[in-house]
PDB file of N, CA and C in Angstrom:
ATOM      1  N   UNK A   1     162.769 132.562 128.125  1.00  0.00           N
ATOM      2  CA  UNK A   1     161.545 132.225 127.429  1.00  0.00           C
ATOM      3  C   UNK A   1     161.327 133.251 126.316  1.00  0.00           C
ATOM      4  N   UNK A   2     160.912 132.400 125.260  1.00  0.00           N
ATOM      5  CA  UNK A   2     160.857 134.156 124.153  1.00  0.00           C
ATOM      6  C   UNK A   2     159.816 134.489 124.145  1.00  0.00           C
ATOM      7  N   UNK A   3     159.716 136.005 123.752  1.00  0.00           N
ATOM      8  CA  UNK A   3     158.519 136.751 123.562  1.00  0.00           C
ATOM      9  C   UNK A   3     156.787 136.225 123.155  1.00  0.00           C
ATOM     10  N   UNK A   4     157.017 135.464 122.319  1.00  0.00           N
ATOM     11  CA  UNK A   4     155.602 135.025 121.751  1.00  0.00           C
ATOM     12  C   UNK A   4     155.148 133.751 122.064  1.00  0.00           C
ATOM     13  N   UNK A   5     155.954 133.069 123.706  1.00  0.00           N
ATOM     14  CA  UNK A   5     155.264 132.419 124.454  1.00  0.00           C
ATOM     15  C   UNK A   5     155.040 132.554 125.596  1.00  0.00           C
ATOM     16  N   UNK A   6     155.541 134.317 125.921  1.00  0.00           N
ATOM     17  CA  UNK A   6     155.581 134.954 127.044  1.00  0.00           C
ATOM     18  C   UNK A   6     153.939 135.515 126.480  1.00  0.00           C
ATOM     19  N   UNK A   7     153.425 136.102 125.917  1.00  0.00           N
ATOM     20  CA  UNK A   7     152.651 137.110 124.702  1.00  0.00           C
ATOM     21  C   UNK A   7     151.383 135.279 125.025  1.00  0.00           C
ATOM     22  N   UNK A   8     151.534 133.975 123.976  1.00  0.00           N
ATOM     23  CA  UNK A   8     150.961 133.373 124.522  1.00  0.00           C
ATOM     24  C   UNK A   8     150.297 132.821 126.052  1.00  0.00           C
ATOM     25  N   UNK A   9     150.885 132.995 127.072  1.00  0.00           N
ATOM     26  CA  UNK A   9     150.633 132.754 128.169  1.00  0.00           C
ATOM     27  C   UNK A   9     149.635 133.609 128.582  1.00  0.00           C
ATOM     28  N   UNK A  10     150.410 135.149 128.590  1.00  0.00           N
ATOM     29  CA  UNK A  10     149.349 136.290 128.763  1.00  0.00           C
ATOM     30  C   UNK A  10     148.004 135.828 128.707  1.00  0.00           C
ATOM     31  N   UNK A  11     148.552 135.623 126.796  1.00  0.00           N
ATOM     32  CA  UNK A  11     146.593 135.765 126.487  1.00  0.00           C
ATOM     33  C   UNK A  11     146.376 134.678 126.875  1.00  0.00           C
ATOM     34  N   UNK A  12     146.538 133.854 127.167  1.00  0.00           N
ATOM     35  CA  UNK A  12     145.628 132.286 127.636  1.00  0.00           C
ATOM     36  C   UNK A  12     145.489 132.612 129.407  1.00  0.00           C
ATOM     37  N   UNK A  13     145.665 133.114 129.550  1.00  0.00           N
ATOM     38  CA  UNK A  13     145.943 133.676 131.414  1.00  0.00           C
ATOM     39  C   UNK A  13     144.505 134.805 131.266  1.00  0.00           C
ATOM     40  N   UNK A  14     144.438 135.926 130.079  1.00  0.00           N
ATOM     41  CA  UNK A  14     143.160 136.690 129.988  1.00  0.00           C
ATOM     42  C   UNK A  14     142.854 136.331 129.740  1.00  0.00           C
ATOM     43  N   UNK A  15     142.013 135.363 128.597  1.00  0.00           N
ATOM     44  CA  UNK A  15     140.761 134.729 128.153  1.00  0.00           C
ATOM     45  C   UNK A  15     140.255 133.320 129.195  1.00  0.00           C
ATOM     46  N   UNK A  16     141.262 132.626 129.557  1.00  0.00           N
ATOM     47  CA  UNK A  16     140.430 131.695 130.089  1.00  0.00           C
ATOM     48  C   UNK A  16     139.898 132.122 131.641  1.00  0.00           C
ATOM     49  N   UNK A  17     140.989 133.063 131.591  1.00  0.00           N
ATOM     50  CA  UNK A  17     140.204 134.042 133.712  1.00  0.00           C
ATOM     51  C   UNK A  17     139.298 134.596 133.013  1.00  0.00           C
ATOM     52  N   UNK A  18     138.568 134.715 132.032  1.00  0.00           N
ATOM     53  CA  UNK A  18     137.534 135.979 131.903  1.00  0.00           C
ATOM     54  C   UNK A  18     136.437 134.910 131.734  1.00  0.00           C
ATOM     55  N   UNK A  19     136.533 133.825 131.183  1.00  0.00           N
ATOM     56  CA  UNK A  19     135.974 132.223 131.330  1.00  0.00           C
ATOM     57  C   UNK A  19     135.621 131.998 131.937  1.00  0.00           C
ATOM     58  N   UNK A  20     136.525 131.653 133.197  1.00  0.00           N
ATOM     59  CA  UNK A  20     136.651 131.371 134.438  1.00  0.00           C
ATOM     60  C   UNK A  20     135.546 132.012 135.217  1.00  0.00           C
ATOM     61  N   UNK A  21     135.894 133.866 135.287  1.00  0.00           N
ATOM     62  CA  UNK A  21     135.030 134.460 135.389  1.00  0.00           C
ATOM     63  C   UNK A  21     133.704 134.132 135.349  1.00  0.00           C
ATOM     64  N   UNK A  22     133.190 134.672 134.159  1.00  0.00           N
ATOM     65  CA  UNK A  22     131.862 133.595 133.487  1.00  0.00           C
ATOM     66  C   UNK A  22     131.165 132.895 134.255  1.00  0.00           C
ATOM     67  N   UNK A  23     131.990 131.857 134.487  1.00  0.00           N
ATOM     68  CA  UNK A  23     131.153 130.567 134.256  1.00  0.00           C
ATOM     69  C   UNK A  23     131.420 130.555 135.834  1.00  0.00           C
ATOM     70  N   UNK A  24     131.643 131.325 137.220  1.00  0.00           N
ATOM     71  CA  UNK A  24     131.738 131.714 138.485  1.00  0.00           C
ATOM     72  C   UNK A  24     130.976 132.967 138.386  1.00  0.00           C
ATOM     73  N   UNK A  25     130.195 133.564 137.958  1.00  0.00           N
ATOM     74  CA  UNK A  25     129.305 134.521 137.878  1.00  0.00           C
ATOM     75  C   UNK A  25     127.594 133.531 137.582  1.00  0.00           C
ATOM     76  N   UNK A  26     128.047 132.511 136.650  1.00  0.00           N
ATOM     77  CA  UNK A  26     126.914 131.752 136.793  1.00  0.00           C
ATOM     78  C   UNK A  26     126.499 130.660 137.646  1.00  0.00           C
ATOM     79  N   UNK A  27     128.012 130.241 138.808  1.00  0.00           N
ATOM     80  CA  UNK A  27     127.628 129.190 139.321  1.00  0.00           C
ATOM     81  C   UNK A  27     127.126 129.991 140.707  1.00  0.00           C
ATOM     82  N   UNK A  28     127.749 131.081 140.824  1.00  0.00           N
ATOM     83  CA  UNK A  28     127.388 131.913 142.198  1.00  0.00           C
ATOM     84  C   UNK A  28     128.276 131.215 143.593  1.00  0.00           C
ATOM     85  N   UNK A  29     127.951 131.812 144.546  1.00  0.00           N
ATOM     86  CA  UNK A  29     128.080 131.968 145.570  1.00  0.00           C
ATOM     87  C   UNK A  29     129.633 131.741 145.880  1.00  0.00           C
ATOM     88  N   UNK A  30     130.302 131.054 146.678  1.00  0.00           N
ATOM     89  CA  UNK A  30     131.663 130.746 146.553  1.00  0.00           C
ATOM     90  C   UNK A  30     132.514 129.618 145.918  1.00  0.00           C
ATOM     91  N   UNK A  31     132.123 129.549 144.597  1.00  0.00           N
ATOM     92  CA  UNK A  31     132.486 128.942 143.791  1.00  0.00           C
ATOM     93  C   UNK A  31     133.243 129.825 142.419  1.00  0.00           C
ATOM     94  N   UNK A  32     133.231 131.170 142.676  1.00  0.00           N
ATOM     95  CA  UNK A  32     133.718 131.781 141.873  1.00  0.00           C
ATOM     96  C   UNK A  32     135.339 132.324 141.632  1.00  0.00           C
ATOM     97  N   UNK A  33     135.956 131.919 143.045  1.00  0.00           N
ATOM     98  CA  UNK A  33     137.251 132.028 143.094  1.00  0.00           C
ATOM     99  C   UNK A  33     138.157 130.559 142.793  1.00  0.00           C
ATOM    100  N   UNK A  34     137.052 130.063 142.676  1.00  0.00           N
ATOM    101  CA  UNK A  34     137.794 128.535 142.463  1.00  0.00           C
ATOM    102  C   UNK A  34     137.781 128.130 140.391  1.00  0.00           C
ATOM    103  N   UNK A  35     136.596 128.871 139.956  1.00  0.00           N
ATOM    104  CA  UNK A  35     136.646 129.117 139.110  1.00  0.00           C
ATOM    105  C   UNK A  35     137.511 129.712 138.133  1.00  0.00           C
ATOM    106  N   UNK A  36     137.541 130.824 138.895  1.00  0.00           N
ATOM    107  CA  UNK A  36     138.533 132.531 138.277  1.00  0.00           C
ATOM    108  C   UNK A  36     140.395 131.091 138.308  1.00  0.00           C
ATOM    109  N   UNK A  37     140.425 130.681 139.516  1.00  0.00           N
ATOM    110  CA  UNK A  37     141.632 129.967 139.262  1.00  0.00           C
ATOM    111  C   UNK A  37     141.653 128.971 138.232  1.00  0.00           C
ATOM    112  N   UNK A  38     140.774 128.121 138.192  1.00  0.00           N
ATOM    113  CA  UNK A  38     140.864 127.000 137.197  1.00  0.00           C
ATOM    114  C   UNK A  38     141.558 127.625 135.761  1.00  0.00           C
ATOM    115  N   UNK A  39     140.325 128.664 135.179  1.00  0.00           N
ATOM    116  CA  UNK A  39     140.563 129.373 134.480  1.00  0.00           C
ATOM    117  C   UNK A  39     142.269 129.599 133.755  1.00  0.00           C
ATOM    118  N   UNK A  40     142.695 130.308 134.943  1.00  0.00           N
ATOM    119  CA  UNK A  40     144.253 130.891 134.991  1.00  0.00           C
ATOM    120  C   UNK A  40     145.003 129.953 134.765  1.00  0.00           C
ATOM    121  N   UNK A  41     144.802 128.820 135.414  1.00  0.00           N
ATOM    122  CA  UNK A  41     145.466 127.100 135.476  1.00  0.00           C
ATOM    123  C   UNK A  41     145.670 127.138 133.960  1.00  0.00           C
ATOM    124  N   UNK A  42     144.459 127.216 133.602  1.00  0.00           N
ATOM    125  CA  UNK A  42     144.249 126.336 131.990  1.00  0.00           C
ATOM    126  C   UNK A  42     144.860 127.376 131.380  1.00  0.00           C
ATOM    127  N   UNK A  43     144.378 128.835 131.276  1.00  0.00           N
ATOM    128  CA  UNK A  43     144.680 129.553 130.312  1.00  0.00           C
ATOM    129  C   UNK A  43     147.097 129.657 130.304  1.00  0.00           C
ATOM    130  N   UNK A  44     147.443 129.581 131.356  1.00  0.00           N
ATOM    131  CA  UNK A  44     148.518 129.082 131.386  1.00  0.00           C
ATOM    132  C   UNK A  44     149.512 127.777 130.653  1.00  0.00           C
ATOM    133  N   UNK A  45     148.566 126.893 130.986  1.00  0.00           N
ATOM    134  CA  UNK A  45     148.576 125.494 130.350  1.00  0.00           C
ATOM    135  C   UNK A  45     148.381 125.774 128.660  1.00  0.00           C
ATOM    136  N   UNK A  46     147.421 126.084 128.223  1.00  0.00           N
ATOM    137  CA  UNK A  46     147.064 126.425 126.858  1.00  0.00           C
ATOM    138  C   UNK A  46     148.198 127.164 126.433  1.00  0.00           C
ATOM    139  N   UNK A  47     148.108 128.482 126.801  1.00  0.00           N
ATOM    140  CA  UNK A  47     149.581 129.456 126.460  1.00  0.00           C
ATOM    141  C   UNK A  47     150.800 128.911 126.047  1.00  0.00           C
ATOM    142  N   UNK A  48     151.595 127.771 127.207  1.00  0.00           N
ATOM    143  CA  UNK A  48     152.714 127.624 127.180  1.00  0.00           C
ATOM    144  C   UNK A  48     152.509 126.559 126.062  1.00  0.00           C
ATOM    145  N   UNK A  49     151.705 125.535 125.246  1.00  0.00           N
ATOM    146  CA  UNK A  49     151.519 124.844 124.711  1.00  0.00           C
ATOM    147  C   UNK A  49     151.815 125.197 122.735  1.00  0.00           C
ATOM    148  N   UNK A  50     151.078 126.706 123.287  1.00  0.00           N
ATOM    149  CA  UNK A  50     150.974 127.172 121.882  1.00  0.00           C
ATOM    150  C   UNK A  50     149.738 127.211 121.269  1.00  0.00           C
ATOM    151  N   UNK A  51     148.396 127.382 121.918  1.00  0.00           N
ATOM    152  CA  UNK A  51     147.249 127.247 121.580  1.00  0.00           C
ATOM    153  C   UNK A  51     146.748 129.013 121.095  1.00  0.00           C
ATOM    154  N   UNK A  52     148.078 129.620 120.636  1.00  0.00           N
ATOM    155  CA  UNK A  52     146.868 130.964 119.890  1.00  0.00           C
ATOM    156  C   UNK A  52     145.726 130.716 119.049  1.00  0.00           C
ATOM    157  N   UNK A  53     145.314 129.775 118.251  1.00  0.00           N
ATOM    158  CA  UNK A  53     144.234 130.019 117.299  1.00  0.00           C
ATOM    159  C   UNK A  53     143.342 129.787 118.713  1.00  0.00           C
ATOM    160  N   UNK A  54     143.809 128.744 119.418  1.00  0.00           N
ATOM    161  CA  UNK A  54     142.437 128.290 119.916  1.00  0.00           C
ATOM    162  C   UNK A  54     142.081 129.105 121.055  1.00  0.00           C
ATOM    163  N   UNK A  55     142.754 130.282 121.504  1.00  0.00           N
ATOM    164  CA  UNK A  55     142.444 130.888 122.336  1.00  0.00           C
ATOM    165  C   UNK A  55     141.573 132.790 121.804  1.00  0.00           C
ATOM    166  N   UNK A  56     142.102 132.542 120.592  1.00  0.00           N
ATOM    167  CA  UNK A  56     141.680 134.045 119.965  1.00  0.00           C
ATOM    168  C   UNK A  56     139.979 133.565 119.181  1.00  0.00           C
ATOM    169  N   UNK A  57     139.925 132.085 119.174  1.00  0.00           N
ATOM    170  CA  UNK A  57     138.473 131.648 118.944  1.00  0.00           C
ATOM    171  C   UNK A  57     137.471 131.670 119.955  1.00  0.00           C
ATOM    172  N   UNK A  58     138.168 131.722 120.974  1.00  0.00           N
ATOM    173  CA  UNK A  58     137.198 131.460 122.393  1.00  0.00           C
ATOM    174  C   UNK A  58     137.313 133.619 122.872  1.00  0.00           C
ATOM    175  N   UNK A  59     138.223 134.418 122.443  1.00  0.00           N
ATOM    176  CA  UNK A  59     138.093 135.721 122.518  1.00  0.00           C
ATOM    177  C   UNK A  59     136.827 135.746 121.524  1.00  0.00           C
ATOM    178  N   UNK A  60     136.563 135.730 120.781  1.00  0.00           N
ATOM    179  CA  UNK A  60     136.255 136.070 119.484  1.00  0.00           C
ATOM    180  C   UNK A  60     134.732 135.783 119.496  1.00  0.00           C
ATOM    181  N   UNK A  61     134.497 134.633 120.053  1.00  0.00           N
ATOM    182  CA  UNK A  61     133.706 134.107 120.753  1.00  0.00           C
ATOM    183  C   UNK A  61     132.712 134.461 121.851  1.00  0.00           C
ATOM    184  N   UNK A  62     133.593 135.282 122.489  1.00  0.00           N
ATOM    185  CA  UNK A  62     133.048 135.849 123.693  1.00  0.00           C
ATOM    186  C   UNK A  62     132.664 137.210 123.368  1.00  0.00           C
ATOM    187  N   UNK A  63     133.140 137.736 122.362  1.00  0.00           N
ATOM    188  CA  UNK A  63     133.068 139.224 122.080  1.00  0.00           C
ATOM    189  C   UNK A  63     131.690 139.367 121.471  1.00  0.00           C
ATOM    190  N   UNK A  64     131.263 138.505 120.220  1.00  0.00           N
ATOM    191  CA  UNK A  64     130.056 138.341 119.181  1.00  0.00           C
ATOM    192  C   UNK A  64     129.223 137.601 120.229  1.00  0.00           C
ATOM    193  N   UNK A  65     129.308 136.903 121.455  1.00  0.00           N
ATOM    194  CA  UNK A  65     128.194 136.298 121.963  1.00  0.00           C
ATOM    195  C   UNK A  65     127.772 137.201 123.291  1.00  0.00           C
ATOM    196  N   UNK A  66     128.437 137.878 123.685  1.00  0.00           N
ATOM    197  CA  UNK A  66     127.805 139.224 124.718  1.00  0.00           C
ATOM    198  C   UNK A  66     127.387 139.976 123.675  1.00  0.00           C
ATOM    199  N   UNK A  67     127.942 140.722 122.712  1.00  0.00           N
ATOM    200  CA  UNK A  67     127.247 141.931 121.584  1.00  0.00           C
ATOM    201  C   UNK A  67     126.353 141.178 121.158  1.00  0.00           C
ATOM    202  N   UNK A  68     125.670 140.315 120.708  1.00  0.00           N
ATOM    203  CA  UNK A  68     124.716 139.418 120.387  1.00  0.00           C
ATOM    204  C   UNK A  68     123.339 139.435 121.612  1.00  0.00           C
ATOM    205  N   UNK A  69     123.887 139.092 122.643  1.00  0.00           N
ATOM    206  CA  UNK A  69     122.851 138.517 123.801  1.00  0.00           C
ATOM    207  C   UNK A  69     122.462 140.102 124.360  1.00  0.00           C
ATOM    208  N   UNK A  70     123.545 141.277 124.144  1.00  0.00           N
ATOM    209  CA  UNK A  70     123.204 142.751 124.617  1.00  0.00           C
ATOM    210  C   UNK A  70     122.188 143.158 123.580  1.00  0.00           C
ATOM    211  N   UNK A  71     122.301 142.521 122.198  1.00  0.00           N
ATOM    212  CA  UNK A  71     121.574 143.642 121.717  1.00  0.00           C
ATOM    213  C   UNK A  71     119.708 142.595 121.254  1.00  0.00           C
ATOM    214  N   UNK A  72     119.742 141.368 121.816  1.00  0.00           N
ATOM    215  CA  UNK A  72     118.679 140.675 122.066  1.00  0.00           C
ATOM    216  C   UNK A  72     117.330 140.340 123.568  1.00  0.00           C
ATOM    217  N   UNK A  73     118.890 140.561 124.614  1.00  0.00           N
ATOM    218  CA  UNK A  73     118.406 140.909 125.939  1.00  0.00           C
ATOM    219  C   UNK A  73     118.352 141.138 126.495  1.00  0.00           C
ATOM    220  N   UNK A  74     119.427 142.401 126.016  1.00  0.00           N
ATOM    221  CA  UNK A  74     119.656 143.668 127.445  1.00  0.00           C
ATOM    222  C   UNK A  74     120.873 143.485 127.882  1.00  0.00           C
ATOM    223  N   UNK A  75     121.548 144.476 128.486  1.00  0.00           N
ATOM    224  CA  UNK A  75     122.742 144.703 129.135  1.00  0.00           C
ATOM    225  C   UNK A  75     122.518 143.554 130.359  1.00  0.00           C
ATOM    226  N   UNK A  76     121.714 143.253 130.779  1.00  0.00           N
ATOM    227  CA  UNK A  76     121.572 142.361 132.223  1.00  0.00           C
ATOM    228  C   UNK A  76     121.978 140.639 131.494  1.00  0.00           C
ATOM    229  N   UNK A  77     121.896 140.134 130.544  1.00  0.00           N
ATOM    230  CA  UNK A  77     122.150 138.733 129.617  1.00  0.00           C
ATOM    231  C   UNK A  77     123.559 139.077 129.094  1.00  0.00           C
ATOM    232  N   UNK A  78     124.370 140.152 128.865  1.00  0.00           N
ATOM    233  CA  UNK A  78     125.141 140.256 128.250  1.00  0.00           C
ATOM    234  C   UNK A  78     126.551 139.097 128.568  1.00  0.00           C
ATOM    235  N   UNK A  79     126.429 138.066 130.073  1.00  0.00           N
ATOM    236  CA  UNK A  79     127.347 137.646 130.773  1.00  0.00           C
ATOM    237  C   UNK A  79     126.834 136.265 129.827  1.00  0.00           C
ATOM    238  N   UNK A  80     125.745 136.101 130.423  1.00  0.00           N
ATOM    239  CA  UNK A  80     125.486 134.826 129.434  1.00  0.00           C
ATOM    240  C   UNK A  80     125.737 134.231 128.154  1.00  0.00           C
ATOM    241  N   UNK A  81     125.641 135.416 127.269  1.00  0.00           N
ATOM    242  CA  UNK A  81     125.567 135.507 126.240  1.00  0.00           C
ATOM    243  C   UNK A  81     127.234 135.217 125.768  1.00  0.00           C
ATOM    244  N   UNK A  82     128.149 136.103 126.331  1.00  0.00           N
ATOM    245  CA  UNK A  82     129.317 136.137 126.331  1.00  0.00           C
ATOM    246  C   UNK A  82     130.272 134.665 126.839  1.00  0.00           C
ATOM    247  N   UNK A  83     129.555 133.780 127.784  1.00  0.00           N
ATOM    248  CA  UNK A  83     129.994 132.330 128.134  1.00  0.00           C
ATOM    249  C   UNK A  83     129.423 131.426 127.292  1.00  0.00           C
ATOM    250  N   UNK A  84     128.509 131.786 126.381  1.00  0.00           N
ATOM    251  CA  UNK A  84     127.834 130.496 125.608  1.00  0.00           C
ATOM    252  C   UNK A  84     128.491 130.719 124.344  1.00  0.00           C
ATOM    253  N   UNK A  85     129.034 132.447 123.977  1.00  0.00           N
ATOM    254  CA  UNK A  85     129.934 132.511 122.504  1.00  0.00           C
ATOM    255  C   UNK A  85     131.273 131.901 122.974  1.00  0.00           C
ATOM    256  N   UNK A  86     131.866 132.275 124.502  1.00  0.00           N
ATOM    257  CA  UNK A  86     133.142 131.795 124.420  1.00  0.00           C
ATOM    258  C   UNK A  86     133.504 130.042 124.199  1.00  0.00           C
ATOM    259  N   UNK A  87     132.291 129.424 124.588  1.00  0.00           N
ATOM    260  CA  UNK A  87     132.127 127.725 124.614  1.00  0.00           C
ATOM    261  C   UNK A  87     131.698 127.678 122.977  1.00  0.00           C
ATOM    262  N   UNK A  88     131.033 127.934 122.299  1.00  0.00           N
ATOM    263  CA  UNK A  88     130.824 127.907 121.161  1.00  0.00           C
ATOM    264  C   UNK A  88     132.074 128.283 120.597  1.00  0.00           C
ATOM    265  N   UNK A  89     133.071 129.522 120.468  1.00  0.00           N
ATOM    266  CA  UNK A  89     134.062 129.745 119.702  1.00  0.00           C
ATOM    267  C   UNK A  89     135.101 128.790 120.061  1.00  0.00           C
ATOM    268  N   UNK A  90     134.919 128.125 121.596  1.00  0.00           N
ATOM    269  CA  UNK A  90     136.152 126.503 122.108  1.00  0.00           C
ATOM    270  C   UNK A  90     136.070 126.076 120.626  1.00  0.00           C
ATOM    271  N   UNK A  91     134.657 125.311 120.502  1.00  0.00           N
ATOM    272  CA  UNK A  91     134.674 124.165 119.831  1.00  0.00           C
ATOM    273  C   UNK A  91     134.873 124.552 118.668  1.00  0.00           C
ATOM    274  N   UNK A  92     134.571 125.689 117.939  1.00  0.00           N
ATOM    275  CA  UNK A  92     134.549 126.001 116.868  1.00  0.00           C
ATOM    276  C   UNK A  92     136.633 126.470 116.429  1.00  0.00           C
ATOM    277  N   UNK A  93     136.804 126.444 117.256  1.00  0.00           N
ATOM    278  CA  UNK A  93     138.296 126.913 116.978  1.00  0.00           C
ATOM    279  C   UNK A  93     138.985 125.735 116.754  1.00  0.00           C
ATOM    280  N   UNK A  94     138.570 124.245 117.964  1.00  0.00           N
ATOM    281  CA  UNK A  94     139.088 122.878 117.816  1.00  0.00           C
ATOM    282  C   UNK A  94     138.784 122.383 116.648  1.00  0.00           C
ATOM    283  N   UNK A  95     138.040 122.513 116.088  1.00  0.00           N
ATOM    284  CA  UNK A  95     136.854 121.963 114.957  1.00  0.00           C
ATOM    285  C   UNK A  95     137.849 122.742 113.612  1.00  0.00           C
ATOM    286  N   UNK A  96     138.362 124.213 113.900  1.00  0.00           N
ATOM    287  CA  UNK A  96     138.797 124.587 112.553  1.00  0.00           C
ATOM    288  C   UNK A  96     139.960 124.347 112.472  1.00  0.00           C
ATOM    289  N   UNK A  97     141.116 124.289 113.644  1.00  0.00           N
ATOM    290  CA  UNK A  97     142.349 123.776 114.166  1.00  0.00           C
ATOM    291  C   UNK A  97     142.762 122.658 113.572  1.00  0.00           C
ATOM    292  N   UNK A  98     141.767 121.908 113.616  1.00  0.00           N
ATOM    293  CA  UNK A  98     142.081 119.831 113.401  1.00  0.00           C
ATOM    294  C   UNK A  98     141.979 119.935 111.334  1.00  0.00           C
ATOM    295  N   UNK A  99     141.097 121.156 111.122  1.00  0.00           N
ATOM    296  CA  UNK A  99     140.980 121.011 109.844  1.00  0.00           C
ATOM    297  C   UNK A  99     142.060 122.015 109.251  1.00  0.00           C
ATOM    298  N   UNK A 100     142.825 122.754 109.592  1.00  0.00           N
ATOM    299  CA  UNK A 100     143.806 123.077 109.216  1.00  0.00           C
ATOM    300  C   UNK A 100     145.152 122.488 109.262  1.00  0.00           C
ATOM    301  N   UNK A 101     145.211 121.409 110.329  1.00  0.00           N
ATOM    302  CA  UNK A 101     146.533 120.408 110.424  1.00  0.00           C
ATOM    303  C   UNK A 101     146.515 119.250 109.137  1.00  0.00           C
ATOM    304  N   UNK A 102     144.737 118.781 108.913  1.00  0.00           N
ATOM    305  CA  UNK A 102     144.382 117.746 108.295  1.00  0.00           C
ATOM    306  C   UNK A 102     145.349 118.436 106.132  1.00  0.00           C
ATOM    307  N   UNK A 103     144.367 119.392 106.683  1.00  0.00           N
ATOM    308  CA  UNK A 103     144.842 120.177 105.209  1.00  0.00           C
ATOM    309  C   UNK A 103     146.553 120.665 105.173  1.00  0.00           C
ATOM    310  N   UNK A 104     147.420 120.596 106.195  1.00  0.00           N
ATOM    311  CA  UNK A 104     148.582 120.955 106.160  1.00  0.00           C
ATOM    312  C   UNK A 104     149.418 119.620 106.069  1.00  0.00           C
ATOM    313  N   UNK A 105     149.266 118.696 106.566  1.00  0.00           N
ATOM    314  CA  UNK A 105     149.331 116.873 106.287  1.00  0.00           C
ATOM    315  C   UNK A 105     149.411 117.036 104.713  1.00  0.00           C
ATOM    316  N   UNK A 106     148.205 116.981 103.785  1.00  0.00           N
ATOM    317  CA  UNK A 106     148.333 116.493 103.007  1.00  0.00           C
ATOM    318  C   UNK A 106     149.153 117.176 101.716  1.00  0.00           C
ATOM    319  N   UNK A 107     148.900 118.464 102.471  1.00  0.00           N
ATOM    320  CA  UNK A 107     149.583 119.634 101.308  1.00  0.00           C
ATOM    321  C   UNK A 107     151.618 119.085 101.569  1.00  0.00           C
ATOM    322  N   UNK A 108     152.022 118.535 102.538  1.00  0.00           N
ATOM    323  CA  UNK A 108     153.264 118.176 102.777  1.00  0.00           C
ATOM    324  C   UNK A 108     153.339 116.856 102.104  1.00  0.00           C
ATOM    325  N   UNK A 109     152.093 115.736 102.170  1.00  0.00           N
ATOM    326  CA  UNK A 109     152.744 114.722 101.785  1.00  0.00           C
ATOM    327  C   UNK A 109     152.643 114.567 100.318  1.00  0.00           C
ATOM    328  N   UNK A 110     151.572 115.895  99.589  1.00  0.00           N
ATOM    329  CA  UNK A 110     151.875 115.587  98.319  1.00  0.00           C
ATOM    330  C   UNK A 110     152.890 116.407  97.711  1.00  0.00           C
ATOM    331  N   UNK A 111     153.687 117.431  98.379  1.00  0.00           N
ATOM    332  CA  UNK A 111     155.093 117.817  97.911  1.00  0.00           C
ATOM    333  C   UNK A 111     155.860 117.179  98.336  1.00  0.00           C
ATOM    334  N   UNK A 112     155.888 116.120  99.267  1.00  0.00           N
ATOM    335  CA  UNK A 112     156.750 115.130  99.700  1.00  0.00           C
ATOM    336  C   UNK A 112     156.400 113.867  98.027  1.00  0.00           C
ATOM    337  N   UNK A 113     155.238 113.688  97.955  1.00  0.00           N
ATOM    338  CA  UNK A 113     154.945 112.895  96.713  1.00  0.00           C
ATOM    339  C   UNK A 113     155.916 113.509  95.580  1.00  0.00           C
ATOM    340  N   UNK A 114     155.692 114.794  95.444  1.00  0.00           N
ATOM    341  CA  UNK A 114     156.491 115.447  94.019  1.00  0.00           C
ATOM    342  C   UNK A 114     157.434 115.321  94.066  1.00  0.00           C
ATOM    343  N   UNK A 115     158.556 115.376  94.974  1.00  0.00           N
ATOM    344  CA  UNK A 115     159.840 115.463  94.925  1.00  0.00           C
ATOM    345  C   UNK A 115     160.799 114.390  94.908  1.00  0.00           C
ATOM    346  N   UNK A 116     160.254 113.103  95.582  1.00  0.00           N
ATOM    347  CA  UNK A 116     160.693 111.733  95.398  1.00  0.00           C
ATOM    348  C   UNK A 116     161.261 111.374  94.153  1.00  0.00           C
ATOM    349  N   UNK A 117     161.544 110.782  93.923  1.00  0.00           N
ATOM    350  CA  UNK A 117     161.521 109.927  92.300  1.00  0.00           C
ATOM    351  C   UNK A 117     160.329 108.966  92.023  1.00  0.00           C
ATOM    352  N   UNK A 118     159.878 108.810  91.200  1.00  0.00           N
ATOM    353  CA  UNK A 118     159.214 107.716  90.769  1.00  0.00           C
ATOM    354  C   UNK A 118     160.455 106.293  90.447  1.00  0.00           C
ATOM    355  N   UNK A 119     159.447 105.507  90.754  1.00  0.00           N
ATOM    356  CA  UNK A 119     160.791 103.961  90.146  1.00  0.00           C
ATOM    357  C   UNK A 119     160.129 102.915  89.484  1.00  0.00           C
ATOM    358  N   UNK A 120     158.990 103.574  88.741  1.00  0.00           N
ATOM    359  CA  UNK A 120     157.511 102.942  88.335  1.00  0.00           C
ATOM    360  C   UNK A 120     158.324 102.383  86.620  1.00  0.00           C
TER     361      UNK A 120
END
């Protein structure tokens, strides 16, 4: 396996267990190990797929939405804060993802346009 889908896995294995985490810190009681796994499941799944943007959006995410919720409601919100940036940076990473393929499409099919011949 090479390096930078060994390197992908990792990080999709830390961000979505820290997710996982999360969102088993908010459901409580013994639902949090079932969580912490899901997490690992996915962040695995994602990894081997090739999902770096979309996993360094949901880091990125999580980082500005705990420093955000710490410095609005205290070190005690900082968990919250940190699961509502990491769900916010999901969508926002899918959302910028789809618009970078859309824009990589067309930038190919109009150098695919240039290079053809015309037979006009």
């Amino acid at each position: 396996m090479a390096r930078s889908k060994v390197f992908d896995i990792v990080l999709g294995m830390t961000v979505m267990g820290t997710v996982g985490t999360l969102i088993g810190l908010t459901l409580g009681g013994g639902l949090m190990p079932i969580a912490i796994a899901v997490g690992l499941v996915l962040g695995v799944v994602i990894g081997f797929l090739g999902g770096r943007r979309f996993l360094i959006s949901i880091l990125v995410g999580t980082v500005l939405g705990g420093a955000l919720a710490w410095m609005l409601a205290g070190v005690e919100r900082v968990w919250v804060g940190a699961g509502a940036g990491a769900a916010m940076g999901g969508f926002l990473g899918v959302q910028v993802s789809m618009l970078l393929d859309v824009r990589a499409a067309r930038k190919a099919a109009s150098e695919q346009g240039a290079k053809s011949p015309s037979y006009r």
